[in-house]
PDB file of N, CA and C in Angstrom:
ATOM      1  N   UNK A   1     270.827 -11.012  84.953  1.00  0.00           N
ATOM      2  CA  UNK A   1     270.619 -12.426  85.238  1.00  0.00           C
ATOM      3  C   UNK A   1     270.696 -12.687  86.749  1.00  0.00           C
ATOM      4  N   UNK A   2     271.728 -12.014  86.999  1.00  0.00           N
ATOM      5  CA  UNK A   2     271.982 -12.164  88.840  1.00  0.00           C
ATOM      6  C   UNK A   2     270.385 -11.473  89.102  1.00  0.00           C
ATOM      7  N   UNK A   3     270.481 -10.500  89.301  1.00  0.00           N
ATOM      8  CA  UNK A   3     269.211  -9.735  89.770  1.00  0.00           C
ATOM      9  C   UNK A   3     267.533 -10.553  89.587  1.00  0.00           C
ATOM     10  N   UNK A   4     267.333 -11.337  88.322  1.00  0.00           N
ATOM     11  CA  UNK A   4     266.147 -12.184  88.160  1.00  0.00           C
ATOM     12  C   UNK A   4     266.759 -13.341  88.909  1.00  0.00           C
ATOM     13  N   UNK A   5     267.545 -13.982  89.402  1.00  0.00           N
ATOM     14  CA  UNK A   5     267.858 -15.082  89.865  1.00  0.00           C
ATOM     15  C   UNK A   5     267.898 -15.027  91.646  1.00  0.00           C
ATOM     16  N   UNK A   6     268.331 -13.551  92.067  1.00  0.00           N
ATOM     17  CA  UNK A   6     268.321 -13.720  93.473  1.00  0.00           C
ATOM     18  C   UNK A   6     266.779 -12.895  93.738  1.00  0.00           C
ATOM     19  N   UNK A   7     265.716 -13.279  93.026  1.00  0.00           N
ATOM     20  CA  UNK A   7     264.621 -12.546  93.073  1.00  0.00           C
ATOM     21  C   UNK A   7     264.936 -10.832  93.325  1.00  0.00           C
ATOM     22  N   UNK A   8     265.698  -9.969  93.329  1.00  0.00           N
ATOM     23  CA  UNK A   8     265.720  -8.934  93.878  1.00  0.00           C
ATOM     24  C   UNK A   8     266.403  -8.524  95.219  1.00  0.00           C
ATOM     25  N   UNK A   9     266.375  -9.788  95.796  1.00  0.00           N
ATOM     26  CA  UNK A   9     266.879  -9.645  97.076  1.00  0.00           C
ATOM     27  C   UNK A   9     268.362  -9.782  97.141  1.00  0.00           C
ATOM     28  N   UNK A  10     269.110  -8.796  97.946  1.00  0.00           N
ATOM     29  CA  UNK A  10     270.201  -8.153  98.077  1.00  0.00           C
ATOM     30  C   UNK A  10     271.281  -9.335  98.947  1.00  0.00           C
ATOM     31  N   UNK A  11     271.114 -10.186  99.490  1.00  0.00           N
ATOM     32  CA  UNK A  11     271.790 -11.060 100.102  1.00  0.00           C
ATOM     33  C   UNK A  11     272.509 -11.645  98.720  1.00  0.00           C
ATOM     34  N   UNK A  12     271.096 -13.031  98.422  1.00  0.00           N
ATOM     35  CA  UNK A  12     271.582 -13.828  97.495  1.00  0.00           C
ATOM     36  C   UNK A  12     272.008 -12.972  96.099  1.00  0.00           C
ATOM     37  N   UNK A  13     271.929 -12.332  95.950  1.00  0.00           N
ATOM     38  CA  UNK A  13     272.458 -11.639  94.670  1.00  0.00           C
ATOM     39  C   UNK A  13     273.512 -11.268  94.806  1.00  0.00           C
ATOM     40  N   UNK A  14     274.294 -10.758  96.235  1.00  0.00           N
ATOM     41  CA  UNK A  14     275.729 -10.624  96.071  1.00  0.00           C
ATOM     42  C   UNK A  14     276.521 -11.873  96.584  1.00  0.00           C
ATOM     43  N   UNK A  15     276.060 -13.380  97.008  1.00  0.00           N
ATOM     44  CA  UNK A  15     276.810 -14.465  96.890  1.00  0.00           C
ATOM     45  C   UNK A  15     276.204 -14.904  95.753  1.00  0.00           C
ATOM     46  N   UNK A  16     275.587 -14.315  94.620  1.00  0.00           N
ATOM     47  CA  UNK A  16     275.883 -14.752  93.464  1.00  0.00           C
ATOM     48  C   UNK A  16     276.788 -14.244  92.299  1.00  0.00           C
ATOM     49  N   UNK A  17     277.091 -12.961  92.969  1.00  0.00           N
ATOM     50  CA  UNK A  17     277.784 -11.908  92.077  1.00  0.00           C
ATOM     51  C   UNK A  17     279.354 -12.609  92.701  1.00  0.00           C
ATOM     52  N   UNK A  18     279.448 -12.810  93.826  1.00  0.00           N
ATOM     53  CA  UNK A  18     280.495 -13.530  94.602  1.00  0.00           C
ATOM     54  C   UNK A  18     281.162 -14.656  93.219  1.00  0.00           C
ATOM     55  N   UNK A  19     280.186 -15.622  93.654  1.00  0.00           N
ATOM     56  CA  UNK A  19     279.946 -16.888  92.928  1.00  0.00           C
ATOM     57  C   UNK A  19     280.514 -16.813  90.960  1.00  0.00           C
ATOM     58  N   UNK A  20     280.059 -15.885  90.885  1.00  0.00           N
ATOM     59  CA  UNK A  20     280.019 -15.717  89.519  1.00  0.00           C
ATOM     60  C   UNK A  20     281.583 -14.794  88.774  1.00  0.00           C
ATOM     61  N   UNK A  21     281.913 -14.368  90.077  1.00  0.00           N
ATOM     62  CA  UNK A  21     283.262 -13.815  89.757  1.00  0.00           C
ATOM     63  C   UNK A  21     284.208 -14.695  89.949  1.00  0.00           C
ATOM     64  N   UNK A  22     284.291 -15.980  90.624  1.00  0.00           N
ATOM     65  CA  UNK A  22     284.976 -16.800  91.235  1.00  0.00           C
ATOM     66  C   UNK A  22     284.636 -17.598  89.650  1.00  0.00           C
ATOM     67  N   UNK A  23     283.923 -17.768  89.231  1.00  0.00           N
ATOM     68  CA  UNK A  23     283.658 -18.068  87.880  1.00  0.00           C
ATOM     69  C   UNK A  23     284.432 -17.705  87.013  1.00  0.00           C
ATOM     70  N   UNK A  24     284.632 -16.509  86.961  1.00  0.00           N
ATOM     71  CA  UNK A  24     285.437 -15.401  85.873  1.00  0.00           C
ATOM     72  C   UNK A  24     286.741 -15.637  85.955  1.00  0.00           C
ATOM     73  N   UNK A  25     286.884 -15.952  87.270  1.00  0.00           N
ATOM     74  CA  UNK A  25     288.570 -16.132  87.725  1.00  0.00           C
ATOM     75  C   UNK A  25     289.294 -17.273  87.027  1.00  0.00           C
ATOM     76  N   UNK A  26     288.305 -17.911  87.231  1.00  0.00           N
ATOM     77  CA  UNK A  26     288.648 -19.938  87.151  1.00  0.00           C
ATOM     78  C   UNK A  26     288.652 -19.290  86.006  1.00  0.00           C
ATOM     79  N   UNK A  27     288.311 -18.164  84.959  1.00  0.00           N
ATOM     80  CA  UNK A  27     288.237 -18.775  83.698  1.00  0.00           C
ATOM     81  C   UNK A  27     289.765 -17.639  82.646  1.00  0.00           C
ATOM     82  N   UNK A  28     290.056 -17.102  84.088  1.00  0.00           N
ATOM     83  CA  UNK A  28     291.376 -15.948  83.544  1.00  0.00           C
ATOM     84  C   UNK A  28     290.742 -15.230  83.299  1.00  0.00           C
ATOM     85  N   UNK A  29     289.970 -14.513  83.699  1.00  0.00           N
ATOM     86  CA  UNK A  29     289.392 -13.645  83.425  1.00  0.00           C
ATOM     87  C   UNK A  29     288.817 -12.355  84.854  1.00  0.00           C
ATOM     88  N   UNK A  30     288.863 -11.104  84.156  1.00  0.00           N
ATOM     89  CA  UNK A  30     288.444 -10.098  85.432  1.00  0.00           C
ATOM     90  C   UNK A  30     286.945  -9.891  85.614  1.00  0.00           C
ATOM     91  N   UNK A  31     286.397 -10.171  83.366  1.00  0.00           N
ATOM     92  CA  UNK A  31     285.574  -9.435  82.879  1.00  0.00           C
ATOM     93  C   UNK A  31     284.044 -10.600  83.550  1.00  0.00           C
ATOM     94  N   UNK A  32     283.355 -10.324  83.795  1.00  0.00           N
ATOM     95  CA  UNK A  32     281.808 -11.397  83.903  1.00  0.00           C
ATOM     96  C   UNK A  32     281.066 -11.338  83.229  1.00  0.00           C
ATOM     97  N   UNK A  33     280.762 -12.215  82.703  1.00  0.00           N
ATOM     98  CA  UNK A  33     279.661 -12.359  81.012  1.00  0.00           C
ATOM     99  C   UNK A  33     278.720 -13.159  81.890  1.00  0.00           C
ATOM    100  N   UNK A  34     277.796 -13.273  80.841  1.00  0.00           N
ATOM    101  CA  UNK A  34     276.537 -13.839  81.224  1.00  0.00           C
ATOM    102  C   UNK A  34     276.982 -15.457  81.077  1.00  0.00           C
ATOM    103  N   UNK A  35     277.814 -16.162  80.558  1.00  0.00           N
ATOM    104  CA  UNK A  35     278.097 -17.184  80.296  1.00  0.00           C
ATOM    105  C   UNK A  35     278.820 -17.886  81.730  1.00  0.00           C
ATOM    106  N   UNK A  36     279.484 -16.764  82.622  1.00  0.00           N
ATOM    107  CA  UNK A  36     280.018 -17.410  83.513  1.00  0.00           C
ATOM    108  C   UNK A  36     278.810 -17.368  84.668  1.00  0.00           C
ATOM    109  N   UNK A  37     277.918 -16.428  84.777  1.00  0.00           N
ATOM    110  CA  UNK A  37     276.891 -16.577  85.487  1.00  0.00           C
ATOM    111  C   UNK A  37     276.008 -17.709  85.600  1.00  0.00           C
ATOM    112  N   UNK A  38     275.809 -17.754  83.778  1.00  0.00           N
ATOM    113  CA  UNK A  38     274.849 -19.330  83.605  1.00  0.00           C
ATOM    114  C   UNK A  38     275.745 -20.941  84.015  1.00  0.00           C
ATOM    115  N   UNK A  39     277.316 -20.435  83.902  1.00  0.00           N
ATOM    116  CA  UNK A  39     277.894 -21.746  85.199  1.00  0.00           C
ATOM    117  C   UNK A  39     277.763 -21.769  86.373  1.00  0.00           C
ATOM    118  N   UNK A  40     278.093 -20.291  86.910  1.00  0.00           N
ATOM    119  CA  UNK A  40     277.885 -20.720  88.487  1.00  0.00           C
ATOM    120  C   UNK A  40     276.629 -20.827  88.917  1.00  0.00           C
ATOM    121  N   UNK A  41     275.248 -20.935  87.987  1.00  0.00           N
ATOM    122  CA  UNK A  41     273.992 -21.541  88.210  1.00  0.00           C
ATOM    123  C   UNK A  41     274.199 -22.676  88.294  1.00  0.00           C
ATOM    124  N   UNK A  42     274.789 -23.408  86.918  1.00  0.00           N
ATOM    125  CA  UNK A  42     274.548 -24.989  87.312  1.00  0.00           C
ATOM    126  C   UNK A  42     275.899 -25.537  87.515  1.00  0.00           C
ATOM    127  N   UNK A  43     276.305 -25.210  88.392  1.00  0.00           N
ATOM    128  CA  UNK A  43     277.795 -25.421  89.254  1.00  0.00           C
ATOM    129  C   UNK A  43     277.411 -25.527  90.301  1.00  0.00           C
ATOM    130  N   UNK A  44     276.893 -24.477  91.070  1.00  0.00           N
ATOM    131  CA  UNK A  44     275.697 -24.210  92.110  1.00  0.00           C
ATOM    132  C   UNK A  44     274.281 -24.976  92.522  1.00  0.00           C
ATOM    133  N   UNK A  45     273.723 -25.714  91.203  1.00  0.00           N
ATOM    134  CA  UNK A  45     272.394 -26.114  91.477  1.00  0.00           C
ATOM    135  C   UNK A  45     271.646 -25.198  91.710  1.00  0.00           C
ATOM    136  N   UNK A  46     271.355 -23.596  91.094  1.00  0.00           N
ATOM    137  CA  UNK A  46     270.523 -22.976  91.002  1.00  0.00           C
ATOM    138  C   UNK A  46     269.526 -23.344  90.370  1.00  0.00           C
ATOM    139  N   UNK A  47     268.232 -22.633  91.050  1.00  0.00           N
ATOM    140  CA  UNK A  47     267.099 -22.868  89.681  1.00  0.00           C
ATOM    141  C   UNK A  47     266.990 -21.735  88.821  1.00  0.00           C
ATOM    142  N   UNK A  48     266.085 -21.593  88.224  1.00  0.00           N
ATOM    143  CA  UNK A  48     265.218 -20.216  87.004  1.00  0.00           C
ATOM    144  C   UNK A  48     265.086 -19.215  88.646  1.00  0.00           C
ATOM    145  N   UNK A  49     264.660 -19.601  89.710  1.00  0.00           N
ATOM    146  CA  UNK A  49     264.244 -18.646  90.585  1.00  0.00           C
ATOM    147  C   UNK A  49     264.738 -18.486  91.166  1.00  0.00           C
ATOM    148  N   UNK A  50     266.647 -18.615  91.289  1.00  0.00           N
ATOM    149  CA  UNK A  50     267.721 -18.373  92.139  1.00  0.00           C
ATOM    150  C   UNK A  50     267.653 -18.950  93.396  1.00  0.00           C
ATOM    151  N   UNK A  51     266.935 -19.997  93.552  1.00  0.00           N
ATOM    152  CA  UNK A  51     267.005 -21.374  94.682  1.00  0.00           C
ATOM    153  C   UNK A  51     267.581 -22.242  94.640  1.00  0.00           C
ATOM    154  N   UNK A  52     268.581 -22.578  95.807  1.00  0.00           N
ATOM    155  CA  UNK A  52     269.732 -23.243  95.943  1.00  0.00           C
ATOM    156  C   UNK A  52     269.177 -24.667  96.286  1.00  0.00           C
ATOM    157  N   UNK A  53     269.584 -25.480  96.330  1.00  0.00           N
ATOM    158  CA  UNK A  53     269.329 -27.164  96.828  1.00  0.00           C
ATOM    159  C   UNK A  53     268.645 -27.338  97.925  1.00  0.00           C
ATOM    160  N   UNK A  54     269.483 -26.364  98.664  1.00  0.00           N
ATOM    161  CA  UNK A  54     268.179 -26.509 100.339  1.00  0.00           C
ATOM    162  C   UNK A  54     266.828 -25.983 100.420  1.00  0.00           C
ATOM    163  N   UNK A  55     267.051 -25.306  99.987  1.00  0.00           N
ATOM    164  CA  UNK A  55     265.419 -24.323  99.321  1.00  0.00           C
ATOM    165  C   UNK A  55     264.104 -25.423  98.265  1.00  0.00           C
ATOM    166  N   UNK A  56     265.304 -25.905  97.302  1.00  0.00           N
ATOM    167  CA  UNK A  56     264.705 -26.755  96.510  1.00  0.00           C
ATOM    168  C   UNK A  56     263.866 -27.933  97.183  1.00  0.00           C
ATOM    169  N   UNK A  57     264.753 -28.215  97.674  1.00  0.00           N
ATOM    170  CA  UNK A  57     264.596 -29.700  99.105  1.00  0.00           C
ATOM    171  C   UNK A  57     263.513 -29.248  99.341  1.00  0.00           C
ATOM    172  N   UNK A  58     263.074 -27.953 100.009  1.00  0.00           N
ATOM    173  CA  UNK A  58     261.792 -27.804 101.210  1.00  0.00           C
ATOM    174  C   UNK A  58     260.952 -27.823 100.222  1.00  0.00           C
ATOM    175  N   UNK A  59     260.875 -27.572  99.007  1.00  0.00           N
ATOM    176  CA  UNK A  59     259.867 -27.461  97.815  1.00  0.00           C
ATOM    177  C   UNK A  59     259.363 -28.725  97.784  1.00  0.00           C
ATOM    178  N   UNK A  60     260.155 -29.645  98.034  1.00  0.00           N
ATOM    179  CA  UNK A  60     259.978 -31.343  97.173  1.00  0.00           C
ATOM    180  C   UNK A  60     259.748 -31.830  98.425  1.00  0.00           C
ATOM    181  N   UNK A  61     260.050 -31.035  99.472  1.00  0.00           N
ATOM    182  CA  UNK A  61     259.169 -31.962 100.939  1.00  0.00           C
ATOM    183  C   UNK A  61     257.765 -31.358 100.833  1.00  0.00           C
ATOM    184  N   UNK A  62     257.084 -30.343 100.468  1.00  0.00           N
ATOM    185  CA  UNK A  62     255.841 -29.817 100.759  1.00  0.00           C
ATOM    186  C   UNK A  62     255.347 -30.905  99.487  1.00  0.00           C
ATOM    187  N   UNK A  63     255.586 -30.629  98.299  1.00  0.00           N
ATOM    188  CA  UNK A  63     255.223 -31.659  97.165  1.00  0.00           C
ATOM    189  C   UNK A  63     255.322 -32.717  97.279  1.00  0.00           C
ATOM    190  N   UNK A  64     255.593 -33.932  98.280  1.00  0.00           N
ATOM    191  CA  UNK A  64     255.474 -35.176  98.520  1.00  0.00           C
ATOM    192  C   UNK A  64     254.622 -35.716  99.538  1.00  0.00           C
ATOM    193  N   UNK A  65     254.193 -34.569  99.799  1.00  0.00           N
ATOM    194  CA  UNK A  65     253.070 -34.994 101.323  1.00  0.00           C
ATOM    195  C   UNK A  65     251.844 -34.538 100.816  1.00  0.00           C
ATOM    196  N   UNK A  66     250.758 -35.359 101.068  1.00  0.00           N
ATOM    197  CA  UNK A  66     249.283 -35.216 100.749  1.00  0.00           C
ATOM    198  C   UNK A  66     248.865 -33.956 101.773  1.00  0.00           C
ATOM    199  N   UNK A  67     248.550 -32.785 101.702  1.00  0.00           N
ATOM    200  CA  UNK A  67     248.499 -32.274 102.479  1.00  0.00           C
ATOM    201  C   UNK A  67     249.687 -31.142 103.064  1.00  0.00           C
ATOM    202  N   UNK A  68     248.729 -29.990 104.505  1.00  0.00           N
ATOM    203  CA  UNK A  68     249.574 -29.505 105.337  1.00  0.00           C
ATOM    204  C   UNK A  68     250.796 -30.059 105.664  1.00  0.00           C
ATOM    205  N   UNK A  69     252.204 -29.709 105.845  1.00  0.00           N
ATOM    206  CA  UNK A  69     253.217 -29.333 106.495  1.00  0.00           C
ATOM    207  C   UNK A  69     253.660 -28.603 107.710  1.00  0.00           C
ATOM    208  N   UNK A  70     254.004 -29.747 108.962  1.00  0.00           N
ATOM    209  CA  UNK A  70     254.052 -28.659 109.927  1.00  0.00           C
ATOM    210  C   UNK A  70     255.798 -27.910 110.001  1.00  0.00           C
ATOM    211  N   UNK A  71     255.627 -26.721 110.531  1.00  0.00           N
ATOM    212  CA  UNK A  71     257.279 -26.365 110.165  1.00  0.00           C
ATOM    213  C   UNK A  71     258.046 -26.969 111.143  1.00  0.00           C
ATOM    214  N   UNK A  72     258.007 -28.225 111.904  1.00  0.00           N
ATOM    215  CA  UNK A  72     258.921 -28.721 112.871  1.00  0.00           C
ATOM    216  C   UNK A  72     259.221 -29.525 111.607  1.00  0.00           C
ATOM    217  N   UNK A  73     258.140 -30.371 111.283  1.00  0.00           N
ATOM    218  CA  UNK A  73     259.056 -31.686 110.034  1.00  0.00           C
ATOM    219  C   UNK A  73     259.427 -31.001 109.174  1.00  0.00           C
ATOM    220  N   UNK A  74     259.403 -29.643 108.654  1.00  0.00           N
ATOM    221  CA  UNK A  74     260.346 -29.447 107.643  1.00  0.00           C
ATOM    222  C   UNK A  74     261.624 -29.533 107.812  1.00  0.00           C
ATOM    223  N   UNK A  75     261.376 -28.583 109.261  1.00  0.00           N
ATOM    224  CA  UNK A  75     262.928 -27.907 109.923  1.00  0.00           C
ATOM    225  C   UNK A  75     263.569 -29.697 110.351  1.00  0.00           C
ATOM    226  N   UNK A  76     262.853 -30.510 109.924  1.00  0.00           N
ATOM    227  CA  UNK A  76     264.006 -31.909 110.946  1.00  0.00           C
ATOM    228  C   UNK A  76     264.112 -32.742 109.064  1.00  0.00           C
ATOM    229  N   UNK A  77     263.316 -32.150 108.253  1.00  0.00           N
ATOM    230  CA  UNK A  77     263.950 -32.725 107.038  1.00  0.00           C
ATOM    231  C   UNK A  77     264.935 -32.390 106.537  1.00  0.00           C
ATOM    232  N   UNK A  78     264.870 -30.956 106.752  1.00  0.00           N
ATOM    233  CA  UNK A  78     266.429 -29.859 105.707  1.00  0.00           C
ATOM    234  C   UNK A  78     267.135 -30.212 107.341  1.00  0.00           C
ATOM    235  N   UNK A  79     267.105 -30.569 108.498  1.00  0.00           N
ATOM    236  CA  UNK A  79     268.329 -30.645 109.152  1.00  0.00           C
ATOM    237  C   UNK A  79     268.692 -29.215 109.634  1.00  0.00           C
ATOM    238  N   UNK A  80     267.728 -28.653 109.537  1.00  0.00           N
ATOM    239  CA  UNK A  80     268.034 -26.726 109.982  1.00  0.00           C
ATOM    240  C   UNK A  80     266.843 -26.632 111.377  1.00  0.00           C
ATOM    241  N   UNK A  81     267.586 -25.093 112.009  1.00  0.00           N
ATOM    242  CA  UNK A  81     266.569 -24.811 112.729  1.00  0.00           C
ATOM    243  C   UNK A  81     265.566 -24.208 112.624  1.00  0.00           C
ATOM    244  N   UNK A  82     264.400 -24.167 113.365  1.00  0.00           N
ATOM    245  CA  UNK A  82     263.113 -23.507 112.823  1.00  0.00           C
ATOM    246  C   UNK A  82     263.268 -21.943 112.338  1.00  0.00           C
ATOM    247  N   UNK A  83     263.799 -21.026 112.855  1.00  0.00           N
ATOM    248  CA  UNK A  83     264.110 -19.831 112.775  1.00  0.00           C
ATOM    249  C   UNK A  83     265.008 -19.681 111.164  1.00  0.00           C
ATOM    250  N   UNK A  84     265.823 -20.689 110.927  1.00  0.00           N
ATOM    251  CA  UNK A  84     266.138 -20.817 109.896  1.00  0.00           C
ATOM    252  C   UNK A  84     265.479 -20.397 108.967  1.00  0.00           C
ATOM    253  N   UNK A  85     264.408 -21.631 108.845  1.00  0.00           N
ATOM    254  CA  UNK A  85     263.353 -22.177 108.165  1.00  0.00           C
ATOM    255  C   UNK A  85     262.036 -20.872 107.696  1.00  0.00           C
ATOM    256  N   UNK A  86     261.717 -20.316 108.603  1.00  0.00           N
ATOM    257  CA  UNK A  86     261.096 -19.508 108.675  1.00  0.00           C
ATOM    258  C   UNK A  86     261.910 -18.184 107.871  1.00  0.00           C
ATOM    259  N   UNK A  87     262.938 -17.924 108.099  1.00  0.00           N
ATOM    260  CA  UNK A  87     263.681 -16.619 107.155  1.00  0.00           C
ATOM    261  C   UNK A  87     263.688 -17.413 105.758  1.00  0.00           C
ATOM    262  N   UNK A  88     263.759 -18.700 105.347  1.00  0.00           N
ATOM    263  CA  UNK A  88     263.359 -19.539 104.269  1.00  0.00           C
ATOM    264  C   UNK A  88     262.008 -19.260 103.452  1.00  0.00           C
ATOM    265  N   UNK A  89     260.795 -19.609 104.222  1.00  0.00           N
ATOM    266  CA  UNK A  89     259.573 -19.079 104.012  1.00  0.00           C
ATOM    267  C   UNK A  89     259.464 -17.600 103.949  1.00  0.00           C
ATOM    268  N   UNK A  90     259.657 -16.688 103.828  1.00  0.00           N
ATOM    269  CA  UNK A  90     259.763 -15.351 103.737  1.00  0.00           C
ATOM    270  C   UNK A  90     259.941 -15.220 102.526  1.00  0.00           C
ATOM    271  N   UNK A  91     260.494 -15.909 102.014  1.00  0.00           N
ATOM    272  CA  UNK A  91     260.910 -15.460 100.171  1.00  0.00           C
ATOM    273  C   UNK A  91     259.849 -16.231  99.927  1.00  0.00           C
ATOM    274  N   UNK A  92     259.948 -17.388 100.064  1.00  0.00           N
ATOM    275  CA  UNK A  92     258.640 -18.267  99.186  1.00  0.00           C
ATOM    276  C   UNK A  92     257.378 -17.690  99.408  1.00  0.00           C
ATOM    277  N   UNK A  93     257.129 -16.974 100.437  1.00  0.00           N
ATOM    278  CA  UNK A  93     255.716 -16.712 100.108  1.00  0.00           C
ATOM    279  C   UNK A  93     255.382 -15.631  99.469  1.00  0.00           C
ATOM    280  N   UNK A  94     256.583 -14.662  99.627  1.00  0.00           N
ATOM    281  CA  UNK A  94     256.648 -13.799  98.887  1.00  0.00           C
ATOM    282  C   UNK A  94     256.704 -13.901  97.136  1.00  0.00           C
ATOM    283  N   UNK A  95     257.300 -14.876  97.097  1.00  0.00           N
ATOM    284  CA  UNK A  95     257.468 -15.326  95.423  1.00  0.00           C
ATOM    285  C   UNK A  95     256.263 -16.097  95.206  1.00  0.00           C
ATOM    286  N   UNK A  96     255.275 -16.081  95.934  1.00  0.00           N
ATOM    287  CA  UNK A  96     253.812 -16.583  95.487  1.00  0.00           C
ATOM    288  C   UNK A  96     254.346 -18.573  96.020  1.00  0.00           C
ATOM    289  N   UNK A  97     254.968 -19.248  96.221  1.00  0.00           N
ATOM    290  CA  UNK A  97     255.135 -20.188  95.957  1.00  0.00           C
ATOM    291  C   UNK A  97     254.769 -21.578  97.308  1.00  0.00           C
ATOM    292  N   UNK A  98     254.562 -20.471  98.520  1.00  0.00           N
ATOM    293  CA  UNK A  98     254.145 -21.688  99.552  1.00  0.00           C
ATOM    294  C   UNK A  98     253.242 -20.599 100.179  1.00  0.00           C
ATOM    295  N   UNK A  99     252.005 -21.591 100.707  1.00  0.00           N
ATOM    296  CA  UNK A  99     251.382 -20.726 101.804  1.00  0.00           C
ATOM    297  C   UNK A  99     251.253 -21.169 102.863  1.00  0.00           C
ATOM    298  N   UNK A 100     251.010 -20.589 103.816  1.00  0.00           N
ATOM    299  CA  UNK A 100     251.160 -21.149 105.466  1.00  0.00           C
ATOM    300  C   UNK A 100     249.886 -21.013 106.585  1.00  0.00           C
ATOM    301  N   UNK A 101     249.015 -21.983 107.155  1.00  0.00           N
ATOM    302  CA  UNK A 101     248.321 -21.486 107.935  1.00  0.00           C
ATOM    303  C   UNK A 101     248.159 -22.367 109.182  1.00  0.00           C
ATOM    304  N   UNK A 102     247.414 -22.504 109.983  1.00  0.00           N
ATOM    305  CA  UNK A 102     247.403 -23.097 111.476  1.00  0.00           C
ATOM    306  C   UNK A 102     248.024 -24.290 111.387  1.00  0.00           C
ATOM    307  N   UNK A 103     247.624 -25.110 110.210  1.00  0.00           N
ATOM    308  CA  UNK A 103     247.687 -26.645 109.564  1.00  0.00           C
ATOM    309  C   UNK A 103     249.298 -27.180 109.267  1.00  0.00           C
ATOM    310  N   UNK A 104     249.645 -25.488 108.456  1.00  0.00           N
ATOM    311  CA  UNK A 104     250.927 -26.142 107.979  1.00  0.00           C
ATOM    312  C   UNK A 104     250.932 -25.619 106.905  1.00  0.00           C
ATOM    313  N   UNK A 105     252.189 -25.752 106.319  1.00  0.00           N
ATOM    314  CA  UNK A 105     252.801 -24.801 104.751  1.00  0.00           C
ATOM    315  C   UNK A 105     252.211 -25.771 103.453  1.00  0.00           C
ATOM    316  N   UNK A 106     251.779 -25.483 102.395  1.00  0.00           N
ATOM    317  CA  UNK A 106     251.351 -25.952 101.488  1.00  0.00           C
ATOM    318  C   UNK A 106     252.103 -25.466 100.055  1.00  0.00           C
ATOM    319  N   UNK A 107     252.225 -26.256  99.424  1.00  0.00           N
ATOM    320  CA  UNK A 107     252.603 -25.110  97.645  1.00  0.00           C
ATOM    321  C   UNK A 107     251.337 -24.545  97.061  1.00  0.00           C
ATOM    322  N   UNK A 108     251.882 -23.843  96.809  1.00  0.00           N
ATOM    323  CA  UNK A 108     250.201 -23.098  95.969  1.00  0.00           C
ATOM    324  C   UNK A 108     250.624 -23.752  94.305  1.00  0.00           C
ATOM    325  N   UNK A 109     249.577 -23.088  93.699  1.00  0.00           N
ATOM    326  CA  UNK A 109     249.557 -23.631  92.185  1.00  0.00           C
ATOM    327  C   UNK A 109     251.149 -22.838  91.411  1.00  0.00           C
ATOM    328  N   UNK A 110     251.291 -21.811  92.214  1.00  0.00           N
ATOM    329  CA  UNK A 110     252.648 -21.710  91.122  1.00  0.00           C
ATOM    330  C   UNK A 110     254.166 -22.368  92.015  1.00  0.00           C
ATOM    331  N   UNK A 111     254.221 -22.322  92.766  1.00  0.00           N
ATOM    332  CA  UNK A 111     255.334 -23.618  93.561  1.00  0.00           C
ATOM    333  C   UNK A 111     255.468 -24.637  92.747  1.00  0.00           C
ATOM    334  N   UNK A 112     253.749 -25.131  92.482  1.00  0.00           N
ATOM    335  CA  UNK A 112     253.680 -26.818  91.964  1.00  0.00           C
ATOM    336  C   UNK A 112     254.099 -26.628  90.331  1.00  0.00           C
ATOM    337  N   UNK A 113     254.013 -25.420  89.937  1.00  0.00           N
ATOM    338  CA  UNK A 113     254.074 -25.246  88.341  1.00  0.00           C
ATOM    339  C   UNK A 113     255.494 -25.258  88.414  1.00  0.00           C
ATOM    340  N   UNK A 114     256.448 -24.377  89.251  1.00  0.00           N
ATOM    341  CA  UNK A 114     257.645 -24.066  89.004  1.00  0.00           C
ATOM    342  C   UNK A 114     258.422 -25.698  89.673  1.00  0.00           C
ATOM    343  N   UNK A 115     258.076 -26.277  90.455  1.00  0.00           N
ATOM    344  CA  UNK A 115     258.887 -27.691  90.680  1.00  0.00           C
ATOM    345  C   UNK A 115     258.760 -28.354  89.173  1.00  0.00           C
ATOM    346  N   UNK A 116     257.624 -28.568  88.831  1.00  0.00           N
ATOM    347  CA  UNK A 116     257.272 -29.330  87.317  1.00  0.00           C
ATOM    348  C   UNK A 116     258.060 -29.083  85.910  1.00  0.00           C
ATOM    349  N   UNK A 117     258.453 -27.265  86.112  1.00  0.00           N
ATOM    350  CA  UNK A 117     259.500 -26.796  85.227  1.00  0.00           C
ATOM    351  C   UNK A 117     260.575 -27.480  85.501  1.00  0.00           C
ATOM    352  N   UNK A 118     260.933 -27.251  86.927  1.00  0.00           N
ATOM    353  CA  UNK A 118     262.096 -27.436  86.905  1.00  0.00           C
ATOM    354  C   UNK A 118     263.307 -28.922  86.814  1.00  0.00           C
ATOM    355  N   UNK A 119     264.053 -29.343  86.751  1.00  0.00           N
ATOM    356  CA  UNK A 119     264.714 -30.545  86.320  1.00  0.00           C
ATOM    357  C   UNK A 119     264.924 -31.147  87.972  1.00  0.00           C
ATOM    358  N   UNK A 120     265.222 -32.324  87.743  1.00  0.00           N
ATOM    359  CA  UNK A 120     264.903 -33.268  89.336  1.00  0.00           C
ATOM    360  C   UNK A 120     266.750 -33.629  89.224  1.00  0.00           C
TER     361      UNK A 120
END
């Protein structure tokens, strides 16, 4: 569950393994079940695609604008710096979910599918 949730990637998967033991604890426990994982998802505000709130945010800023996104107004919506922002975009485009060109970042069709899954 950790592993489909931090896409593969080795960061977020061990502050979720973190997360999820801190779970286990609160619950007297050493052992980690899948049950304490599926709390520290929605304890966390994870999604299905192991995206945290700030991540989510940049999703629902590209999805509210008709159009390109330039990465200065993202970076002054999430309140982060561009460099940030950009190690941000690295997963998403990789996960198929934003694309980026002279204009500005856009959602592609599965971004817009996976916001629509997901709960507001």
């Amino acid at each position: 569950m950790i592993a489909k949730g931090s896409s593969g990637v080795a960061r977020p998967g061990v502050r979720m393994l973190e997360g999820s033991k801190r779970t286990a604890s609160a619950a007297s426990t050493d052992n980690i079940t899948p049950a304490h994982v599926e709390r520290m998802f929605q304890e966390s505000q994870i999604d299905s695609l192991g995206l945290d709130p700030v991540e989510q945010h940049y999703l629902h800023i590209l999805r509210d604008v008709d159009g390109p996104v330039r990465l200065n107004v993202i970076a002054t919506h999430l309140g982060l710096p561009r460099k940030t922002v950009e190690v941000l975009e690295e997963d998403f485009i990789r996960l198929g979910l934003v694309t980026k060109s002279d204009k500005g970042r856009m959602l592609t069709p599965k971004g817009i599918e996976h916001l629509a899954g997901s709960s507001e």
